[in-house]
Protein backbone atom coordinates (compact mmCIF):
# COMPACT_ATOMS: atom_id res chain seq x y z
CA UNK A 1 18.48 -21.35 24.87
CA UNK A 2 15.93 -19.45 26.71
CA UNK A 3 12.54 -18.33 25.22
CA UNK A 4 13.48 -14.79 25.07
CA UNK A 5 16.75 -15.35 22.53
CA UNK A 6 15.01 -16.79 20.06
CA UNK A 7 11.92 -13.97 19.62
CA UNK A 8 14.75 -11.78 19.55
CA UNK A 9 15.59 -11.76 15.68
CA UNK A 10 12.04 -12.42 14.82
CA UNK A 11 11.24 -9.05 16.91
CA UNK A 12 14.26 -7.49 14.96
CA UNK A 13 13.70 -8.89 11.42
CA UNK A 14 9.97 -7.08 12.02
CA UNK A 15 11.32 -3.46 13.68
CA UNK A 16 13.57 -3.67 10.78
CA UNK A 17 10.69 -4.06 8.20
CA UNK A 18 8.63 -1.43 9.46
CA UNK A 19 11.23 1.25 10.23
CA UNK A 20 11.39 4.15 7.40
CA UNK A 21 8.22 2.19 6.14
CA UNK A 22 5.48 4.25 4.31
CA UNK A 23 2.66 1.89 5.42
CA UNK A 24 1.69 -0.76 7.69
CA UNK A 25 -1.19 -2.71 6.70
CA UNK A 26 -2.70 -5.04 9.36
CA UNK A 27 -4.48 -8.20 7.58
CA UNK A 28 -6.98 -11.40 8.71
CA UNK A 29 -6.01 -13.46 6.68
CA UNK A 30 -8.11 -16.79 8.27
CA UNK A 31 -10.30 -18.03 5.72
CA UNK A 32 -8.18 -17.78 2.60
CA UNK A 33 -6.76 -20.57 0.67
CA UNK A 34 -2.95 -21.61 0.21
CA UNK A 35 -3.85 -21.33 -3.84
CA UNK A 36 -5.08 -17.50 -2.89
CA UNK A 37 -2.31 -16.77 -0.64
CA UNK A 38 0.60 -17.39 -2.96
CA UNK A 39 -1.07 -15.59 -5.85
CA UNK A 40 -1.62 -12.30 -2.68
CA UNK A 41 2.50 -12.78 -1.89
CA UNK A 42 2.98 -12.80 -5.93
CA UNK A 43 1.14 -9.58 -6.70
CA UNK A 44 2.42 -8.01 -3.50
CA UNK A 45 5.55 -9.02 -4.15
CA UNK A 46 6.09 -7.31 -7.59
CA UNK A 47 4.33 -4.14 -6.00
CA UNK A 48 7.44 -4.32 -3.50
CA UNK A 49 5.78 -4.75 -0.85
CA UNK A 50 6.57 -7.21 2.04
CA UNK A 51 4.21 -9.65 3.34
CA UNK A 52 4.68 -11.52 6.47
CA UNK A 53 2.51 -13.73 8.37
CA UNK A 54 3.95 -13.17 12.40
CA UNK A 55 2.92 -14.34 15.56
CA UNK A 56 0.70 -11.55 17.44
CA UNK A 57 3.13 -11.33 20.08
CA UNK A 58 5.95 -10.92 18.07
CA UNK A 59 4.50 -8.09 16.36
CA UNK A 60 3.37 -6.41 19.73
CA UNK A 61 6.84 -6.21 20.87
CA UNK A 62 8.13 -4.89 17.09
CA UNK A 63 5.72 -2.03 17.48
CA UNK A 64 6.43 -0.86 20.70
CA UNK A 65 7.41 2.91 20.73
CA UNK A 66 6.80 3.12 16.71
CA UNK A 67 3.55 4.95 15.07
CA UNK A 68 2.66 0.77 14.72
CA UNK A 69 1.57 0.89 18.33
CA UNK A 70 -1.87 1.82 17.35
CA UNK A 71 -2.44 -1.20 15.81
CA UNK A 72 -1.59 -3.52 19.28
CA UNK A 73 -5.46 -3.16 19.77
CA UNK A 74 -6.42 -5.15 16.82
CA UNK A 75 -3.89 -7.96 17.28
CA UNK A 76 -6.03 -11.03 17.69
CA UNK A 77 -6.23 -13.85 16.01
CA UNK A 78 -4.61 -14.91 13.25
CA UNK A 79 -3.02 -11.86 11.60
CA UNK A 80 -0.15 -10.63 8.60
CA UNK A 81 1.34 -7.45 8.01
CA UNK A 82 1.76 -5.97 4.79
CA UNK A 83 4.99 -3.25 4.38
CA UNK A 84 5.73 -0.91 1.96
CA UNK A 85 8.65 1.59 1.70
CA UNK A 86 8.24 3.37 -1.06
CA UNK A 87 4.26 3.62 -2.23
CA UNK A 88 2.13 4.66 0.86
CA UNK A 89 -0.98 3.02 -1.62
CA UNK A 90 0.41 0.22 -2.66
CA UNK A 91 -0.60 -2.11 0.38
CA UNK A 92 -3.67 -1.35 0.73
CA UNK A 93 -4.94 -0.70 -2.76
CA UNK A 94 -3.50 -4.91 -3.81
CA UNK A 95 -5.20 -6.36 -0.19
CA UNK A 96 -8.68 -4.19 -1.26
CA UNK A 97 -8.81 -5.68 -4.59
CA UNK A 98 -8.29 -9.12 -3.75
CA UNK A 99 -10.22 -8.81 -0.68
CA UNK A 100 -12.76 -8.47 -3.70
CA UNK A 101 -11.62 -12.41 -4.94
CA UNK A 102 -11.27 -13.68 -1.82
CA UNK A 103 -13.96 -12.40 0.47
CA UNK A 104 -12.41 -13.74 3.50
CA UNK A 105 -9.47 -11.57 3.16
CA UNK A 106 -9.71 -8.01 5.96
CA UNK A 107 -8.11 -5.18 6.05
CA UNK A 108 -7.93 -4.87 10.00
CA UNK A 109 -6.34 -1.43 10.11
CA UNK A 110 -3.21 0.46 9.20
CA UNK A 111 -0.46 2.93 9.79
CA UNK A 112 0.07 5.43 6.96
CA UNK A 113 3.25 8.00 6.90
CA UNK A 114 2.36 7.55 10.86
CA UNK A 115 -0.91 7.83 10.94
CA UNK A 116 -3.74 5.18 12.26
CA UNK A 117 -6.59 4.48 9.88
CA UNK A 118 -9.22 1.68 10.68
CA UNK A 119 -10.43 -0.23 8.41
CA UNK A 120 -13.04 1.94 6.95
CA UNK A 121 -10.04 4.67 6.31
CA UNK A 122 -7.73 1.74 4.66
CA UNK A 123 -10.69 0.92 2.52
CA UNK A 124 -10.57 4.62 1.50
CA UNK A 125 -7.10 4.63 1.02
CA UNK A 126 -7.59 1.89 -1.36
CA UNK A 127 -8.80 3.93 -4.04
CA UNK A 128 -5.92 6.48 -4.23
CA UNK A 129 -4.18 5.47 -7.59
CA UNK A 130 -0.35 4.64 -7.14
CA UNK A 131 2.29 7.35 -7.61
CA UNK A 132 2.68 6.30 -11.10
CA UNK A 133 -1.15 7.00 -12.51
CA UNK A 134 -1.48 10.85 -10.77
CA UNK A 135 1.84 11.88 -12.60
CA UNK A 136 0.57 10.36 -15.96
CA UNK A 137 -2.81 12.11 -15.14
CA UNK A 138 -1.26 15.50 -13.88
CA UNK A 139 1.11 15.50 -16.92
CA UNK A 140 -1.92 14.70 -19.11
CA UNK A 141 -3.84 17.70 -17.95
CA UNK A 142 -0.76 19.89 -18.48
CA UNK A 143 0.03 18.85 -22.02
CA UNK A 144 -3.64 19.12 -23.46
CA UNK A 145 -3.94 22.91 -23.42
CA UNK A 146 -0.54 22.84 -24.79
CA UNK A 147 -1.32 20.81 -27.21
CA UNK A 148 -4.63 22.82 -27.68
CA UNK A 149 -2.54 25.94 -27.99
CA UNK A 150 -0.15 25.05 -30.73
CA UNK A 151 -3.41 23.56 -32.85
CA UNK A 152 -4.71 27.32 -32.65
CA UNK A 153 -1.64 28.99 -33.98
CA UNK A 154 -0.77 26.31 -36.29
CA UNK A 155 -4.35 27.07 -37.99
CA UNK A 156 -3.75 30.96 -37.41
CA UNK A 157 -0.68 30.63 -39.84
CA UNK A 158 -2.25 28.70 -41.94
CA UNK A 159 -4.98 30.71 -42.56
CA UNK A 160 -2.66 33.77 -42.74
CA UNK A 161 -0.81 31.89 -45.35
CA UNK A 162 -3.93 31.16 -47.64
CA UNK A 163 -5.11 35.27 -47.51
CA UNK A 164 -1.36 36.07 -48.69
């Protein structure tokens, strides 16, 4: 079996991870310990987002003619990409903070909704809270004038009670 047949479902198994894929996080990973690794894969696991360690030219040949393309520059060394499909945060928010643990850990750059950001901009990124924490924030702010609201008229009757 030539070469060529067997990169083939590697090459596949990665289009088909980063197609319809929110973000593509580029990682260095060289430097971290098995012991930090699995607990990485645990917590970016029940984030639902996919973590794969791939060979550079595997990935190359994945990202040809995708928004990943941008990231062919940076594809040196020993390098994992981290996927997620549904929260465009996710990724790199989990690889900042235990970049934090585990010094050794680098965001090398990403792809977000199809857009390149170095690792500066991924850093950045980072700090966006998930999905989640801007609706419980948003609804928050909406309920506490509400809430502020029926205080007022509640005392308004009240005190119209107590004069009659």
């Amino acid at each position: 079996m030539a070469k060529v047949e067997l990169k083939k479902p590697v090459v596949e198994q990665i289009s088909e991870s980063i197609k319809d894929a929110q973000t593509v996080v580029l990682v260095n990973y060289r430097g971290i310990s098995v012991e930090q690794d699995t607990k990485l894969r645990k917590q970016l696991r029940e984030a639902g987002v996919t973590y794969k360690v791939c060979k550079n030219t595997m990935m190359r040949l994945a990202f040809q003619g995708t928004s990943c393309e941008a990231l062919d520059k940076h594809l040196e060394g020993p390098n994992a990409i981290a996927i997620s499909k549904t929260d465009a945060t996710a990724p790199a928010r989990i690889l900042a903070k235990f970049a934090k643990e585990a010094p050794a850990l680098e965001i090398v750059a990403g792809i977000v909704e199809d857009n390149y950001y170095d690792s500066a901009a991924m850093n950045q990124i980072a700090t966006i809270p998930s999905r989640e924490e801007l609706l419980s924030k948003f609804l928050g702010s909406i309920q506490s004038p509400i809430t502020n609201f029926a205080r007022v008229i509640k005392q308004i009757a009240e005190s119209k009670e107590a004069e009659a």
